[in-house]
Protein backbone atom coordinates (compact mmCIF):
# COMPACT_ATOMS: atom_id res chain seq x y z
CA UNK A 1 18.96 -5.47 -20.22
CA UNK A 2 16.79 -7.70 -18.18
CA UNK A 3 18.36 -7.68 -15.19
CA UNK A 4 17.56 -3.60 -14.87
CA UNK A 5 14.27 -4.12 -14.68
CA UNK A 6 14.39 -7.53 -12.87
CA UNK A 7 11.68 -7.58 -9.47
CA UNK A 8 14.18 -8.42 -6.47
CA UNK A 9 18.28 -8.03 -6.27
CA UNK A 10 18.07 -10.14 -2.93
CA UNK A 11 19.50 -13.40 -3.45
CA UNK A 12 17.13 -14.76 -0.32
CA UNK A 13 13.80 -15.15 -0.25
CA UNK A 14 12.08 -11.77 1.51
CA UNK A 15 8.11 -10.77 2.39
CA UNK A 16 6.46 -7.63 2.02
CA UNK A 17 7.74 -6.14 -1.49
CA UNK A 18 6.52 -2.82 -2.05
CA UNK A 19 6.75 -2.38 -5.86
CA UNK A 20 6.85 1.21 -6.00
CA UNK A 21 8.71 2.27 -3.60
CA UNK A 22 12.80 2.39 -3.62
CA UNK A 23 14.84 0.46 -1.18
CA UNK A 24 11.86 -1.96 -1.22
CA UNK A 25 14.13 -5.15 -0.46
CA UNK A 26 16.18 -3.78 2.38
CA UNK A 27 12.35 -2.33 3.90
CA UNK A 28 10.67 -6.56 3.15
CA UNK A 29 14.08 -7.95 4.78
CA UNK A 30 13.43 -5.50 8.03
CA UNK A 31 9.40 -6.59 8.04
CA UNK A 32 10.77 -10.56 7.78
CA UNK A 33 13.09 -9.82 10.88
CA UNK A 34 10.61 -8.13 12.82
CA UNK A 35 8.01 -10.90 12.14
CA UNK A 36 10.02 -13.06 14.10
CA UNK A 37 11.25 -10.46 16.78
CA UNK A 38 15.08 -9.85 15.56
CA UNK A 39 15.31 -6.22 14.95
CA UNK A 40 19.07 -4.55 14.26
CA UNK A 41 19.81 -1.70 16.45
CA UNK A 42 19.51 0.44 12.82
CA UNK A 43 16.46 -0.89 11.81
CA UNK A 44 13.90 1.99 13.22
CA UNK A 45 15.78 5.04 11.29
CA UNK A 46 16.02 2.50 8.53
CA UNK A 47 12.14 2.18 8.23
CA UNK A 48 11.70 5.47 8.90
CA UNK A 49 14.04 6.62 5.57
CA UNK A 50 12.07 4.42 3.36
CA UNK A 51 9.27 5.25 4.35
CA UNK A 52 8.91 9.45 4.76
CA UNK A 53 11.55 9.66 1.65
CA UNK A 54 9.13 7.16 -0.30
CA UNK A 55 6.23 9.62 0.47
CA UNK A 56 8.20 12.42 -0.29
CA UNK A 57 9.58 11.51 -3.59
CA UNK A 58 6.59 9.85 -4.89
CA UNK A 59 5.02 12.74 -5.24
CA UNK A 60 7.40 13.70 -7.55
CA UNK A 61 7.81 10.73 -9.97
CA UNK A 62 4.56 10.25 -10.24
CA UNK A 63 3.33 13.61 -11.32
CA UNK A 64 6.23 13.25 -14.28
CA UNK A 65 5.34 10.24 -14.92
CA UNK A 66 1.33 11.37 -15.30
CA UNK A 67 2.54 14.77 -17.25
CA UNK A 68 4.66 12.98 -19.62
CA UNK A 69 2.09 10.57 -20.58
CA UNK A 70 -0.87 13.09 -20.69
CA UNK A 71 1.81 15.22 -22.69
CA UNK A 72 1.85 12.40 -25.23
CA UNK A 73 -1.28 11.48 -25.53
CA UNK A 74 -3.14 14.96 -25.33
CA UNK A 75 -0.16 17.46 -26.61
CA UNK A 76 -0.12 19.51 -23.58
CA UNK A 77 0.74 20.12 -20.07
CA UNK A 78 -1.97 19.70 -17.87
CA UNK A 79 -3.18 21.87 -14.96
CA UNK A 80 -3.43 20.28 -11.79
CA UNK A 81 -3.79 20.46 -7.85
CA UNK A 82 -3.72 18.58 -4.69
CA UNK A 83 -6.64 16.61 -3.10
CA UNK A 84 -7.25 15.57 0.33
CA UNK A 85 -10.09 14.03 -0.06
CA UNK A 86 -12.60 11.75 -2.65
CA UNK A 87 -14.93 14.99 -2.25
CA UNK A 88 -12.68 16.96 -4.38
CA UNK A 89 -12.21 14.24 -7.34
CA UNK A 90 -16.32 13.36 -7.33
CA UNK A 91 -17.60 16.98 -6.80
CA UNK A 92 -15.19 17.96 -9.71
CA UNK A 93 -16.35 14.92 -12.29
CA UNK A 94 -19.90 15.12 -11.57
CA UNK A 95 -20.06 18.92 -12.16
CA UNK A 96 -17.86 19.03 -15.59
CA UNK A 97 -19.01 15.59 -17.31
CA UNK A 98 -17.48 15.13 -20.18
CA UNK A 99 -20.56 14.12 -22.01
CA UNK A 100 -23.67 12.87 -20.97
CA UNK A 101 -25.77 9.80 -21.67
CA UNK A 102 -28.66 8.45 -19.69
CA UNK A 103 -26.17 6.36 -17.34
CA UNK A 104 -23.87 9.14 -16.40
CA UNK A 105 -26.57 11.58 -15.91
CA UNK A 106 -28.48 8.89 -13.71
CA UNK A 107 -25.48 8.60 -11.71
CA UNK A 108 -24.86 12.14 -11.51
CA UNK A 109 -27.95 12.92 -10.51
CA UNK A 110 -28.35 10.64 -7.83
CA UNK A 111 -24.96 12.01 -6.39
CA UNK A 112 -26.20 15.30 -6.13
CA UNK A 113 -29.24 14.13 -4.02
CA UNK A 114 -27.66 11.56 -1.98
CA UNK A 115 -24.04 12.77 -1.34
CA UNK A 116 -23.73 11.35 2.24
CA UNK A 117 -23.75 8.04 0.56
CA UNK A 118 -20.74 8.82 -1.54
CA UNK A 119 -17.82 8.50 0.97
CA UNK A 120 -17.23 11.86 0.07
CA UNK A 121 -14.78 12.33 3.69
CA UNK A 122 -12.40 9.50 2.94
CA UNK A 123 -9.21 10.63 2.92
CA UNK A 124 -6.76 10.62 -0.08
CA UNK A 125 -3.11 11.39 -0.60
CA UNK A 126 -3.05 12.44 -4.72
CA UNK A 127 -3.47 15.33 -6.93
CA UNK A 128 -6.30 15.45 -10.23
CA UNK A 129 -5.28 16.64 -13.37
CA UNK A 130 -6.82 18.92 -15.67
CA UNK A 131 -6.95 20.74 -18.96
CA UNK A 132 -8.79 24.48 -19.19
CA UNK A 133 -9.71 26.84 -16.84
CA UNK A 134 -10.03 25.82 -13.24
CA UNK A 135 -13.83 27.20 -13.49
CA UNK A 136 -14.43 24.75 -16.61
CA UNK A 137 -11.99 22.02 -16.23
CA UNK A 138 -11.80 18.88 -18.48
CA UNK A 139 -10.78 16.48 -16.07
CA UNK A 140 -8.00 14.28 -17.05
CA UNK A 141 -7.06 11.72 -14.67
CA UNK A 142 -5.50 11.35 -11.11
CA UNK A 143 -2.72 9.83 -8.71
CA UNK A 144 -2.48 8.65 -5.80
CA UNK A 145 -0.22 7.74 -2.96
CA UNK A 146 -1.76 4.76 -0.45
CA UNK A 147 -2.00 6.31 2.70
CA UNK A 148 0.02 4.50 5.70
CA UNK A 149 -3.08 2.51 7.40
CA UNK A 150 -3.67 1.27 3.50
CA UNK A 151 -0.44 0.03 3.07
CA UNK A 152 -0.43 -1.47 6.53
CA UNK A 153 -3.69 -3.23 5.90
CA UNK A 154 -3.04 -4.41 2.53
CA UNK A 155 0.05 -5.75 3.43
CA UNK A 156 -1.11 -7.57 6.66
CA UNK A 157 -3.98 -8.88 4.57
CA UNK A 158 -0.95 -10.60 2.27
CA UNK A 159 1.13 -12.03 4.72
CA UNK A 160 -2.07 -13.56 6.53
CA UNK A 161 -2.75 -15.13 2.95
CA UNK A 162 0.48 -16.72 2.95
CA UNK A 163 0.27 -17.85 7.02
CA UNK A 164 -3.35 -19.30 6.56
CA UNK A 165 -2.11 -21.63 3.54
CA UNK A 166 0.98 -22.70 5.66
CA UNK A 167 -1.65 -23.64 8.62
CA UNK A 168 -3.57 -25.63 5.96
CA UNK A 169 -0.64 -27.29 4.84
CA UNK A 170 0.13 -28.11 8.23
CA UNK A 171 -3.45 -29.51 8.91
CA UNK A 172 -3.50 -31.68 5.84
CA UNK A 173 -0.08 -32.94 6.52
CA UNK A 174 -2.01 -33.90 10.28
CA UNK A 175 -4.50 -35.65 8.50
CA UNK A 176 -2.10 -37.80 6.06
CA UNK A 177 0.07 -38.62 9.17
CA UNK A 178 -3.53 -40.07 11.00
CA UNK A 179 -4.65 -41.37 7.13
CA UNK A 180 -1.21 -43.78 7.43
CA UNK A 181 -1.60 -44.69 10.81
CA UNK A 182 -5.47 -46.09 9.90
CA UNK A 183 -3.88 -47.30 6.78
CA UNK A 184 -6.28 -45.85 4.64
CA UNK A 185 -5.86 -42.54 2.00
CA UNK A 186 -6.73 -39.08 3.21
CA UNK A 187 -9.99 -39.06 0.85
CA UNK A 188 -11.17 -42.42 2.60
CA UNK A 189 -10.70 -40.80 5.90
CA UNK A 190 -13.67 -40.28 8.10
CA UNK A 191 -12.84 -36.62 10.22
CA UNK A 192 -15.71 -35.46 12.73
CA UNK A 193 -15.96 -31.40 12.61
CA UNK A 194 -14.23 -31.50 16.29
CA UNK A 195 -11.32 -33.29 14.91
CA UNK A 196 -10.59 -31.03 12.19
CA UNK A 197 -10.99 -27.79 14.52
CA UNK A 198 -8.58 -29.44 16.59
CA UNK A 199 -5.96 -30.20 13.81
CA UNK A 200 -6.70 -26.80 12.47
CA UNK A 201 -5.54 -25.49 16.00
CA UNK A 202 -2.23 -28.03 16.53
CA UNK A 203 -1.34 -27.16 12.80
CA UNK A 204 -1.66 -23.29 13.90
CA UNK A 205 0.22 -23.84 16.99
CA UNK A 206 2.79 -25.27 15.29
CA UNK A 207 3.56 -22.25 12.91
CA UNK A 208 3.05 -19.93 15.90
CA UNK A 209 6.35 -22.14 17.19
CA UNK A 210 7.87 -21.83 14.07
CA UNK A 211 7.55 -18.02 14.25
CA UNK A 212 8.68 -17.23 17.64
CA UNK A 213 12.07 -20.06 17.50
CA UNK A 214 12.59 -17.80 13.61
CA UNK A 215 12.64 -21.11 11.64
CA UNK A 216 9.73 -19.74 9.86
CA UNK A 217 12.34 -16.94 8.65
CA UNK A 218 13.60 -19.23 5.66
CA UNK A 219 9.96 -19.79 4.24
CA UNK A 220 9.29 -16.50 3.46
CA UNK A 221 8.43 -15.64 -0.05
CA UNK A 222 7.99 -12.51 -2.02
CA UNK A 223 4.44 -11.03 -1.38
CA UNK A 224 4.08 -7.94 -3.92
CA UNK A 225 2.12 -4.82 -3.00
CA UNK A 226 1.65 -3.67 -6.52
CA UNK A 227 0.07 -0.49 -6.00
CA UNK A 228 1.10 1.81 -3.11
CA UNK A 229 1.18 4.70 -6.17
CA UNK A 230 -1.22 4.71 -8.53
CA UNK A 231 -2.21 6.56 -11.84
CA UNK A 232 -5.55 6.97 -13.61
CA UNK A 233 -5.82 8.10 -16.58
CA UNK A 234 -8.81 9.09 -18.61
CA UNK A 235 -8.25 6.73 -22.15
CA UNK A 236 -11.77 6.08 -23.95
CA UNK A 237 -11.43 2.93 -26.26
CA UNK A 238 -10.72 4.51 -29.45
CA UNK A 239 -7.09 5.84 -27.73
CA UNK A 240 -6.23 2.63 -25.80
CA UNK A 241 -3.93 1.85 -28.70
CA UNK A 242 -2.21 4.95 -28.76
CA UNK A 243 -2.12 5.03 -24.92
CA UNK A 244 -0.15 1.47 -24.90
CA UNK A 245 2.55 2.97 -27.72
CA UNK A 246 3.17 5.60 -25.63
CA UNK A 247 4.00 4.24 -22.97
CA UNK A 248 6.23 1.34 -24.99
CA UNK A 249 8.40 3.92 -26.96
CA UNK A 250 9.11 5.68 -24.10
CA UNK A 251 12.96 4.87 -22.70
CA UNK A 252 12.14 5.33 -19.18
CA UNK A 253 9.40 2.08 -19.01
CA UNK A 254 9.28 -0.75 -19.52
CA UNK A 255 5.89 -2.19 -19.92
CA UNK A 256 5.49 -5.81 -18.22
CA UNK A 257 1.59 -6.83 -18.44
CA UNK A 258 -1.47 -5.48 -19.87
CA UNK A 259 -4.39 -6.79 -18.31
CA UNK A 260 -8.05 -5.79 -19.12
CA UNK A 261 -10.84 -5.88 -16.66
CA UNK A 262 -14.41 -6.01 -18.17
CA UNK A 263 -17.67 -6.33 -16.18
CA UNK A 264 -19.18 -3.57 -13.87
CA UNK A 265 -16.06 -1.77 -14.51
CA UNK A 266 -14.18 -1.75 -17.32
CA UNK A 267 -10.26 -0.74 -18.02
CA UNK A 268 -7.22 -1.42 -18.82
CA UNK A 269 -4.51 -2.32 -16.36
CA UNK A 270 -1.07 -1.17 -17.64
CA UNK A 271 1.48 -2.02 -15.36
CA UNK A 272 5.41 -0.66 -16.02
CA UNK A 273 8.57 -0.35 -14.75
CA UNK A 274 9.20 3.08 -14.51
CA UNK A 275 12.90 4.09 -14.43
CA UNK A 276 13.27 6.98 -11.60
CA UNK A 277 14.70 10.41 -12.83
CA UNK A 278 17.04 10.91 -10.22
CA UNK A 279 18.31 13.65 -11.19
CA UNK A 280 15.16 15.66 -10.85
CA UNK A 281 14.47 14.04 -7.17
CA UNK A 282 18.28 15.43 -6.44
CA UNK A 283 17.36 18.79 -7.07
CA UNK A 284 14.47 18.86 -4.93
CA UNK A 285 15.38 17.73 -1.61
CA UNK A 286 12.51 17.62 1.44
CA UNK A 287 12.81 21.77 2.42
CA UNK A 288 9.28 23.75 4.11
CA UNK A 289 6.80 22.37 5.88
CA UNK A 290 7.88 18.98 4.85
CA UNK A 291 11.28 19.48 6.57
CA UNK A 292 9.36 20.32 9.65
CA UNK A 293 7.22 16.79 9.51
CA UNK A 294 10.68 15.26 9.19
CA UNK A 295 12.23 16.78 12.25
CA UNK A 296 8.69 15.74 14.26
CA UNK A 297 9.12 12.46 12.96
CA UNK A 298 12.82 12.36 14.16
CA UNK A 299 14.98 13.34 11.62
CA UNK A 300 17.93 15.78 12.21
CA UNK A 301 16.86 18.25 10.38
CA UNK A 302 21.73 19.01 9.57
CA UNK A 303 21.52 15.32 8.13
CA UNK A 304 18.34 15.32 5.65
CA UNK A 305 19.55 16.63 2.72
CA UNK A 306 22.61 14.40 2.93
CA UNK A 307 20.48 11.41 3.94
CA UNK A 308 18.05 12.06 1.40
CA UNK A 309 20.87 12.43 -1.58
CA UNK A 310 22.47 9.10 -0.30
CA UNK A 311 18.81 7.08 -0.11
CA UNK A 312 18.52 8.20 -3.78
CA UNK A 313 22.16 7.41 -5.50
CA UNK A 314 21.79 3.94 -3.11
CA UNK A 315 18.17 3.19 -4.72
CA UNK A 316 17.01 1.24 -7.32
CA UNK A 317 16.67 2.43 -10.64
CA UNK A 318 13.12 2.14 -11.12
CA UNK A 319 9.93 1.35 -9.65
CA UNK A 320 7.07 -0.64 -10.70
CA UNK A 321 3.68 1.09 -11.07
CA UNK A 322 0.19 0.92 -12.53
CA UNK A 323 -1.76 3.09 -14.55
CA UNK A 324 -5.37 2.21 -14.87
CA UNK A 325 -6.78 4.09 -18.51
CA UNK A 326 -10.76 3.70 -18.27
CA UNK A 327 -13.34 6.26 -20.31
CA UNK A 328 -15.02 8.76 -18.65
CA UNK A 329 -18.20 6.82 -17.67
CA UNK A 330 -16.32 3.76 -16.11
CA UNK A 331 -14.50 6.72 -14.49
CA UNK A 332 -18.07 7.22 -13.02
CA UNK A 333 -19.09 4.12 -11.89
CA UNK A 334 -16.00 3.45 -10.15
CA UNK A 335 -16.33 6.56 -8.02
CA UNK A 336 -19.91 7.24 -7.82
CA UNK A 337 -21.84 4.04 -9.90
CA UNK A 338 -21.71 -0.13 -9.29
CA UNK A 339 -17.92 -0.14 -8.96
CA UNK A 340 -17.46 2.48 -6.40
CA UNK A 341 -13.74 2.03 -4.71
CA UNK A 342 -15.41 2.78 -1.14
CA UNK A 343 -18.61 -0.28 -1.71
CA UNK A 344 -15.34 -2.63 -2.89
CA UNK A 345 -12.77 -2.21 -0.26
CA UNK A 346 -15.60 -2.50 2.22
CA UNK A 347 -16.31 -6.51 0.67
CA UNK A 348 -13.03 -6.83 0.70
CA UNK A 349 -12.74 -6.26 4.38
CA UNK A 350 -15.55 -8.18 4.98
CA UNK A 351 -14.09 -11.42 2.81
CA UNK A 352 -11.45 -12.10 5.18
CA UNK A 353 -10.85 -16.41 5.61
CA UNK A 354 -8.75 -16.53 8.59
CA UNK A 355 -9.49 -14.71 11.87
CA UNK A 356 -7.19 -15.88 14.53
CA UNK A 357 -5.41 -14.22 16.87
CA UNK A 358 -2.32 -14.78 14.39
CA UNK A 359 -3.88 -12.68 11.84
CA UNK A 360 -4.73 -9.87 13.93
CA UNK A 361 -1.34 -10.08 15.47
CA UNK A 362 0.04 -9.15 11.76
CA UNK A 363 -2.52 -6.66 11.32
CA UNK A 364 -0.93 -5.11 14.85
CA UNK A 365 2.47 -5.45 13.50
CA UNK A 366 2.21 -3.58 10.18
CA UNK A 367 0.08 -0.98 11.60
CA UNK A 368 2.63 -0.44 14.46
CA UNK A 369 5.55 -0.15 12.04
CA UNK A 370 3.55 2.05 9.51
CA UNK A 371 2.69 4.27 12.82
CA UNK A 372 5.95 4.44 13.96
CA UNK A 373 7.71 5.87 10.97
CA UNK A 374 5.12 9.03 11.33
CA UNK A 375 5.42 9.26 15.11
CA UNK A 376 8.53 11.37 16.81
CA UNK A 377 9.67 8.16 19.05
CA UNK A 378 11.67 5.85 19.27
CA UNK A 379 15.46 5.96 18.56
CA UNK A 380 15.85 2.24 18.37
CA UNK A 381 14.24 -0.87 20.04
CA UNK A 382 15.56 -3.67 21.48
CA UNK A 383 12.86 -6.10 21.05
CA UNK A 384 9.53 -5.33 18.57
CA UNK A 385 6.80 -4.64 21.10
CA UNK A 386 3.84 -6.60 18.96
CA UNK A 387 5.10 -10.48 18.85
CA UNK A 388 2.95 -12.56 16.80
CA UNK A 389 2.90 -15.28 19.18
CA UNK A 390 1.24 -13.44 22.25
CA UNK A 391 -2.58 -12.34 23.05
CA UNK A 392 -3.14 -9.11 23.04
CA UNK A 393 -6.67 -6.86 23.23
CA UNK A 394 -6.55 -4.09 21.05
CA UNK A 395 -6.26 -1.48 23.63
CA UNK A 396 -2.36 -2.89 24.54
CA UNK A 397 -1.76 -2.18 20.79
CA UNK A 398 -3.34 1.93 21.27
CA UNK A 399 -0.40 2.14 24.36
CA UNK A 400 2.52 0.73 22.12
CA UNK A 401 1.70 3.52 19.44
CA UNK A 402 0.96 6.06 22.38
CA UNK A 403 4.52 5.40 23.90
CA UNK A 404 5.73 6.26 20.43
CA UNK A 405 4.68 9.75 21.40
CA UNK A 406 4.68 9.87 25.30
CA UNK A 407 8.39 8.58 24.87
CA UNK A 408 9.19 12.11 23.34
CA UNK A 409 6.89 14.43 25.94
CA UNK A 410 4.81 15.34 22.87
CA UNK A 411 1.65 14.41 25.54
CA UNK A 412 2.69 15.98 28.40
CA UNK A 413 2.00 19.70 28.93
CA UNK A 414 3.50 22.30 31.09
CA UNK A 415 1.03 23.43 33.20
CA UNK A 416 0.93 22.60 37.01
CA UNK A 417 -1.31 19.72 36.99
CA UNK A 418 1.57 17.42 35.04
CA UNK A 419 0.83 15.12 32.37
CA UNK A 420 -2.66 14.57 30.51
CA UNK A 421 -3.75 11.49 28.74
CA UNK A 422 -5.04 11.59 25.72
């Protein structure tokens, strides 16, 4: 039916919806509330849940997803292993090309002389996939989970979007008001620079009011994060066809757009509803080293498995994902060529419209909550430390996230001379 793969159960509008991730509405309805400084007493363990259970089970989806499509298309199970960072995915594709023309060896060769200029120490949270010996490998594609600061920034980056076109709403609505009153239209209206900084900064003072009395609460609408997992796949033309009936036959997606993206870098953008096998994700609750991050984080380590079974049987039934299927040489130049992921999200930073102290209040907020779900403190909070509608310098935000810590004694020591700062 429709309605199983349908975007949002909520029947009120709601922020920050992370597509992939499971108990995404009940994580953008806790983001809303904090927004405008009305947290529930449950809301901390709550974000903490979705969040380290996300992470953990991603992994898991994901790589079954990947196998089962590689499966498919190839006819066999691929080999695979972690990476931590881009390092391992470009030293790996640059020393087994798959074939070689004059642009991929150009590329390749450069790499090899310049690698500082490659990122190569950015950090990633994925695995690359394989097929042959691990001393000849025939790479086949990757995933990837976006790290917390990612999906902090990425999702600050939306909800300033949406603020800075509700402050130029506001501003034009300023200028029609002062239009009437000089009984002329808006486009007849003579506005000296001063004048529109100054209706720029009532309009923004007035959503800054509208955020800290919560009437901005009921505005709110859906602002997708389409990618916090990812999947690249390795698809040269002649197999794009094949690639797309794959993924259509299959009865666990459901695919909802194709897009194609030509230019510097070109690939197709397949993006699916991918119903969750939740039986596999019972069998494997967190256990190791990953039960131990959970207890630092501030889990009881007695309740996990039965919090983790519940957060799963209480989920959604799918997520929504992309998988990105370029040929091996646009696999190249978006790692080490023209389109390089690194040279991109730098622009991007760069491109930002609105600047205000709003906007870097967001960017405070999201990175707090993100930080807080991986830090061992605290239990609950009365009020959300980072309000939208205060000034604050950026070394006030570094002692809300160290109190996250402090709060638990995790940077205090034993030894005679008491506490340390770090």
């Amino acid at each position: 039916m429709i309605s199983t793969w349908s975007r949002c159960g909520a029947t009120s509008l709601i922020m920050l919806y992370l597509e992939s991730f499971l108990h995404r509405v009940s994580f953008a309805e806790i983001v809303s509330r904090w927004i405008v400084n009305q947290p529930n007493a449950q809301d901390v363990f709550a974000l903490k849940k979705i969040v380290n259970f996300n992470s953990y089970i991603s992994r898991i989806w994901v790589d079954r997803l990947f196998r089962d499509i590689v499966i498919g298309l190839r006819g066999s199970e691929p080999e695979s292993r972690a990476v931590q960072y881009k390092a391992d995915l470009k030293d790996m594709v640059t020393a087994h090309p798959h074939f070689h023309n004059s642009r991929i060896d150009e590329m390749i060769s450069r790499y090899h002389r310049f690698p500082e200029d490659y990122y190569r120490e950015t950090p990633v949270d994925g695995r690359l996939y394989y097929e042959g010996q691990i001393d000849d490998p025939q790479f086949l594609g990757s995933t990837r989970i976006k790290r917390y600061r990612r999906i902090a920034e990425k999702g600050s980056r939306r909800i300033v979007e949406f603020m800075f076109d509700r402050i130029k709403q506001n501003a034009e609505d300023l200028a029609d008001e002062r239009a009437r009153s000089q009984g002329v239209s808006r486009a007849e209206l003579q506005t000296p620079y001063s004048k529109m900084v100054e209706e720029f900064e009532h309009a923004e003072r007035r959503l800054i009011k509208s955020i800290k009395q919560g009437t901005i609460h009921a505005e709110f609408p859906i602002l997708s994060i389409p990618d916090v997992v990812g999947v690249k796949i390795i698809a040269e033309r002649d197999e794009r066809a094949r690639l797309v009936e794959i993924v259509k036959s299959r009865p666990d997606c459901k695919l909802l757009e194709t897009e194609e993206h030509t230019g510097l870098y070109n690939a197709v953008n397949l993006r699916l509803a991918y119903h969750i096998p939740k039986d596999k994700l019972l069998e494997h609750p967190p256990s190791g080293p990953y039960l131990e991050v959970l207890q630092y984080r501030g889990f009881d380590v007695a309740e996990v498995r039965r919090e983790y079974e519940e957060f799963i049987s209480t989920s959604e039934d799918h997520v929504i994902v992309e998988v990105i299927a370029s040929g091996f040489e646009d696999f190249l130049e978006s790692e080490i060529g023209r389109a390089m992921h690194e040279e991109r999200l730098i622009r991007q930073r760069a491109q930002t419209e609105y600047n205000g102290h709003l906007s870097t209040n967001v960017r405070y907020l999201m990175n707090y909550i993100l930080s807080m779900c991986r830090a061992p403190g605290p239990e609950s909070l009365e009020e959300v430390p980072v309000k939208l509608w205060v000034r604050y310098v950026p070394d006030t935000i570094e002692e809300f996230i160290r109190e996250l810590y402090i709060s638990n004694g995790y940077y205090f020591d034993n030894l005679e001379n008491g506490p340390f700062v770090i």
